[in-house]
N, C-alpha and C. Protein backbone atom coordinates (compact mmCIF):
# COMPACT_ATOMS: atom_id res chain seq x y z
N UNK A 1 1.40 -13.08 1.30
CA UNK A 1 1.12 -11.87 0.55
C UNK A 1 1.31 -10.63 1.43
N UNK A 2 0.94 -10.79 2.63
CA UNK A 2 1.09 -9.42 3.61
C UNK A 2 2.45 -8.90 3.56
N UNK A 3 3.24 -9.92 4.19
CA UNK A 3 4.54 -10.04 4.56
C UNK A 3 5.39 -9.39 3.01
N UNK A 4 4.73 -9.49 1.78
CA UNK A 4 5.45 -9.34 0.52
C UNK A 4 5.02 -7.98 0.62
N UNK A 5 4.11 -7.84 0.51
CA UNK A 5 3.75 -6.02 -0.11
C UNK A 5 4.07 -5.29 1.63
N UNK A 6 4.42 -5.74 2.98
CA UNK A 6 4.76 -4.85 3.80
C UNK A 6 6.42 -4.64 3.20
N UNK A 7 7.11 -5.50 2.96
CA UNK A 7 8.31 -5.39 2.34
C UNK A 7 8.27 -4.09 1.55
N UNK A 8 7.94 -4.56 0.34
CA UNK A 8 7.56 -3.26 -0.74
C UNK A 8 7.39 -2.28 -0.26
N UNK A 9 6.29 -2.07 1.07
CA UNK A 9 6.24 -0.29 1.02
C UNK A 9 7.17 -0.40 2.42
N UNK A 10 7.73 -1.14 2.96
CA UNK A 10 9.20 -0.56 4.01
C UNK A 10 10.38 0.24 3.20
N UNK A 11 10.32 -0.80 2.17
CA UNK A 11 11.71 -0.46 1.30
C UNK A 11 11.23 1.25 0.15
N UNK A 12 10.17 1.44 0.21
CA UNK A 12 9.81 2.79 -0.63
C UNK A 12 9.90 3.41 0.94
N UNK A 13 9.22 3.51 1.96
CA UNK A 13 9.28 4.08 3.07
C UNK A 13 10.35 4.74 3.88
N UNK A 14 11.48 3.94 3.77
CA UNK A 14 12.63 3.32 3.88
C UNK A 14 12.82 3.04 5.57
N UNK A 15 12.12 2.28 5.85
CA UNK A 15 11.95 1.72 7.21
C UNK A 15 11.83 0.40 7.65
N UNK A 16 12.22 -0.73 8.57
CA UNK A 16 11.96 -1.94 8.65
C UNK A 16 10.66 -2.16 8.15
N UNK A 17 10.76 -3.32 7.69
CA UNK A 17 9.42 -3.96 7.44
C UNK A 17 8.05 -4.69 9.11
N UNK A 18 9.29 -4.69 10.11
CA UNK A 18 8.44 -5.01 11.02
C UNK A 18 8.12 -3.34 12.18
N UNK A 19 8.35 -2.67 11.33
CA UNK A 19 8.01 -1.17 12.16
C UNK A 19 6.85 -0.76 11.38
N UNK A 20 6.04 -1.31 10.16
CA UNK A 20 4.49 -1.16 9.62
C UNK A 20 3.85 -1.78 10.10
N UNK A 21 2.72 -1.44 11.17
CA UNK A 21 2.06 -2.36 11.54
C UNK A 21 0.92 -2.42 10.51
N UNK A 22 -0.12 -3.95 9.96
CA UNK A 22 -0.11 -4.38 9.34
C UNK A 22 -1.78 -3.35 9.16
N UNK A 23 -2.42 -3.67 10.02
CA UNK A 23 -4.29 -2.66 10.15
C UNK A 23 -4.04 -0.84 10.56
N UNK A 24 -3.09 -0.46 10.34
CA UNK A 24 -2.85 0.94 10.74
C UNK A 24 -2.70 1.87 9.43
N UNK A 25 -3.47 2.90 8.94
CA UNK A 25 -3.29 3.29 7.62
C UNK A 25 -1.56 4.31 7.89
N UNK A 26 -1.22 3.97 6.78
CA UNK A 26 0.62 4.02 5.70
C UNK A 26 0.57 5.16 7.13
N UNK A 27 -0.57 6.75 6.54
CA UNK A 27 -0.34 8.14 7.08
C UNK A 27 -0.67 7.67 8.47
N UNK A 28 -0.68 7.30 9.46
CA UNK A 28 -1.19 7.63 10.32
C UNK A 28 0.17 6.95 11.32
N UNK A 29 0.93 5.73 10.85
CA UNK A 29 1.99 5.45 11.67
C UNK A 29 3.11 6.20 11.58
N UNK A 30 3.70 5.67 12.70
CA UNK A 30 5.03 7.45 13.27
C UNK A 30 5.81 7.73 11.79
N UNK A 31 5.79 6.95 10.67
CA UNK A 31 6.79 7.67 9.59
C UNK A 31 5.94 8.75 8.89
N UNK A 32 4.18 8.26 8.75
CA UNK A 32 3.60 9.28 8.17
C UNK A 32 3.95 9.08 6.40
N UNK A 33 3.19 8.66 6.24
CA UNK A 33 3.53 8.40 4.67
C UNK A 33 2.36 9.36 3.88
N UNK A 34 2.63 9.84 2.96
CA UNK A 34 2.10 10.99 2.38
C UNK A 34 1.46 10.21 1.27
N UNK A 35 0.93 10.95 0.18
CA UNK A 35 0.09 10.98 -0.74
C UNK A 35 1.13 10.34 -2.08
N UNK A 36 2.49 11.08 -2.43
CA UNK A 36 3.56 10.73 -3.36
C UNK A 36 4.17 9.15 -2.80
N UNK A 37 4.19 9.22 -1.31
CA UNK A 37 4.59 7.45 -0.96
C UNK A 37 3.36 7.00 -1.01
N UNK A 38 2.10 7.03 -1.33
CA UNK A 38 1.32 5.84 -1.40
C UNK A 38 1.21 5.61 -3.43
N UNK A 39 1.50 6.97 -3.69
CA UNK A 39 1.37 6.34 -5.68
C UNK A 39 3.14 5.31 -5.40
N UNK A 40 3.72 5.72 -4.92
CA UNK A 40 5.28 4.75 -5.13
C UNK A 40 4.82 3.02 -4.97
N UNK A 41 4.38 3.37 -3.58
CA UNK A 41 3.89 1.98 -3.14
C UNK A 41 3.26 1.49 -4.21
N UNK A 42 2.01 1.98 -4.61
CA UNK A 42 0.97 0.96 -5.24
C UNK A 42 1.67 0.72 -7.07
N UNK A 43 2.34 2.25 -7.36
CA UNK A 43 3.25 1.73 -8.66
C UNK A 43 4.35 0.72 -8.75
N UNK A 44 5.25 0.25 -7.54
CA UNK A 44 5.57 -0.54 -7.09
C UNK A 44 4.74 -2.01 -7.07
N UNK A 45 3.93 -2.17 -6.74
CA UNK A 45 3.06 -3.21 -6.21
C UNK A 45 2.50 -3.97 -7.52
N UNK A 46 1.85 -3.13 -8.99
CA UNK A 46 1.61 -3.21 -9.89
C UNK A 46 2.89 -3.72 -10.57
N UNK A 47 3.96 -3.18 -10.90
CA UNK A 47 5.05 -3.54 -11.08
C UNK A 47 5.73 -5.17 -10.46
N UNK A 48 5.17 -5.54 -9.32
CA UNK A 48 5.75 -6.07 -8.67
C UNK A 48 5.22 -8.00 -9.22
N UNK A 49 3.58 -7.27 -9.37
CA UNK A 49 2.78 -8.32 -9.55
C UNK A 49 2.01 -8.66 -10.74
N UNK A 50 2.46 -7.35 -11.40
CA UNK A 50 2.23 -7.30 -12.83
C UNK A 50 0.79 -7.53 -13.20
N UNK A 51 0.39 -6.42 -12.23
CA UNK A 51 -1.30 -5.81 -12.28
C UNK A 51 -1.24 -4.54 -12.15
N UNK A 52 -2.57 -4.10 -12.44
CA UNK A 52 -3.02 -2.50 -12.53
C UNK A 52 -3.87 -2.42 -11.45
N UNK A 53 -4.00 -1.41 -10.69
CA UNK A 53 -4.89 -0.97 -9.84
C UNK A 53 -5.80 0.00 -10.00
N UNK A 54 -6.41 0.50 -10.25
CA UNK A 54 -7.11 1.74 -11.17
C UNK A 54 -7.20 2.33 -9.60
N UNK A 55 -7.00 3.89 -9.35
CA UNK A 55 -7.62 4.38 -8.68
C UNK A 55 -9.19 4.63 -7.71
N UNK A 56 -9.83 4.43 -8.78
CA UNK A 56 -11.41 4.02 -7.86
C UNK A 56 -11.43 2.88 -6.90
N UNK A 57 -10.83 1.69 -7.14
CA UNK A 57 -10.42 0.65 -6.08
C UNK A 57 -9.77 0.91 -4.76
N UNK A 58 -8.78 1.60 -4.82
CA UNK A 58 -8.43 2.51 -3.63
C UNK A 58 -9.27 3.10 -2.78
N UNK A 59 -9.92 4.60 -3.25
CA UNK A 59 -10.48 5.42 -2.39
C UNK A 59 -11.37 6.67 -3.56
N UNK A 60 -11.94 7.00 -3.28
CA UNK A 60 -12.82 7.98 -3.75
C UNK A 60 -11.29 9.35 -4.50
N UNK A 61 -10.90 9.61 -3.44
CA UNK A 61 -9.82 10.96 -3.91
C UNK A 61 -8.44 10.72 -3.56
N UNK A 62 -7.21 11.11 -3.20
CA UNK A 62 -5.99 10.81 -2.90
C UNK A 62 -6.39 10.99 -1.04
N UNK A 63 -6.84 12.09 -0.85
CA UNK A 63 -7.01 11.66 0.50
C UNK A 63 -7.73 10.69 0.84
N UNK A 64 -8.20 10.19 0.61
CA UNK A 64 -9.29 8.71 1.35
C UNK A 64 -8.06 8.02 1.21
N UNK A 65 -7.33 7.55 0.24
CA UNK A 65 -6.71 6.60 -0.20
C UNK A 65 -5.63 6.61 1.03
N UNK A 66 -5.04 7.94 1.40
CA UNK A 66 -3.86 8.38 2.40
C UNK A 66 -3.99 7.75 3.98
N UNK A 67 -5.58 8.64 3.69
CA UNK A 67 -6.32 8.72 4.89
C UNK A 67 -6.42 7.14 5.46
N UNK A 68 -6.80 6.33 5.05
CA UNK A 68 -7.04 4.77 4.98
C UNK A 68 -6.50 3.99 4.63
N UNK A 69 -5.37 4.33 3.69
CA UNK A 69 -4.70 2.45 3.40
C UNK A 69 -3.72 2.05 4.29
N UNK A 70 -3.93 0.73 4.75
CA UNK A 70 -3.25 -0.46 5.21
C UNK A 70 -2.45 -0.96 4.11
N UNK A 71 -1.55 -1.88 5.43
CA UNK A 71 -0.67 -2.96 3.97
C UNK A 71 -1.56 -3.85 4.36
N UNK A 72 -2.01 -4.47 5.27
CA UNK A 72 -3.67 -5.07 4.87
C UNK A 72 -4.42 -4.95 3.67
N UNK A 73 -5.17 -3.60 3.93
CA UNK A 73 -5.83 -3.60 2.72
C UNK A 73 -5.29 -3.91 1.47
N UNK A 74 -4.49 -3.35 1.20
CA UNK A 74 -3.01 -3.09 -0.13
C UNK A 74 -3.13 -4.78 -0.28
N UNK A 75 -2.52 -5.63 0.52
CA UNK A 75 -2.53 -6.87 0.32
C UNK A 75 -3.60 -7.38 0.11
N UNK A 76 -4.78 -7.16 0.22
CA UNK A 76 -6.25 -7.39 0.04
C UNK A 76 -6.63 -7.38 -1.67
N UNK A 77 -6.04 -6.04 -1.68
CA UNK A 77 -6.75 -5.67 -3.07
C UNK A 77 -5.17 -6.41 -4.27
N UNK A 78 -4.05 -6.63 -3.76
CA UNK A 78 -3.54 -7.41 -4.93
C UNK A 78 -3.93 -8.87 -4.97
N UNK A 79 -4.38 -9.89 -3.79
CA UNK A 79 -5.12 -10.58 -3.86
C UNK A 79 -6.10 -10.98 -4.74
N UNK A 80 -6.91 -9.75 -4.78
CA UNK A 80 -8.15 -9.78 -5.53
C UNK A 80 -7.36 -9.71 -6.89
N UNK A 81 -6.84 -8.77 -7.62
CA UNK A 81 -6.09 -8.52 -8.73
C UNK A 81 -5.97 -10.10 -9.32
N UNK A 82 -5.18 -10.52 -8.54
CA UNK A 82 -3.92 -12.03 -8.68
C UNK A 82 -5.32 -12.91 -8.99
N UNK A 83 -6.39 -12.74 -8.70
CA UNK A 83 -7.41 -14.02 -8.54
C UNK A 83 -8.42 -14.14 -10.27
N UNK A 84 -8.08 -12.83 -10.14
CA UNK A 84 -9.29 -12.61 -11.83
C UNK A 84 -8.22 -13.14 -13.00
C-alpha cells in the first residue's frame, strides 16, 4: 500500500517515487508540495481506490493537512477506508 499511494503522489508531484521519503510531510521535502498538490493527491487516491476521504480525517484546516501529511499517513488512512 505505501509503495502504491507513494507512486500516486510522485506521478501528481512529478518526481521519482523513491525521492518521497515515506514519514516526512508532502510540504516539507525539497519539492515542497502545496495545499492544490495535496487535494490532487488525495482526489487521486479516492479515485484510485474508489473511496472518499472527507476532510476532517485529514487535518483540522488545509494547513494542518499540508503542514503534516505523509505518504505514510495517506497510506494509513486508505487502509483504514479499504477495511470498513
Amino acid at each position: 500500500m505505501l509503495e502504491q499511494v507513494r507512486k500516486i503522489a510522485a506521478d501528481i508531484l512529478q518526481v521519482k517515487p523513491r525521492d518521497i521519503a515515506a514519514d516526512v510531510p508532502l510540504s516539507k521535502q525539497k519539492f515542497r508540495a502545496d495545499d492544490l498538490d495535496m487535494v490532487e493527491i488525495v482526489m487521486a487516491l479516492e479515485e484510485a481506490y474508489k473511496i472518499e476521504i472527507p476532510d476532517n480525517e485529514l487535518g483540522r484546516d488545509n494547513r494542518e493537512i499540508v503542514s503534516t501529511m505523509s505518504v505514510r499517513k495517506l497510506a494509513e488512512i486508505v487502509a483504514q477506508k479499504q477495511s470498513r
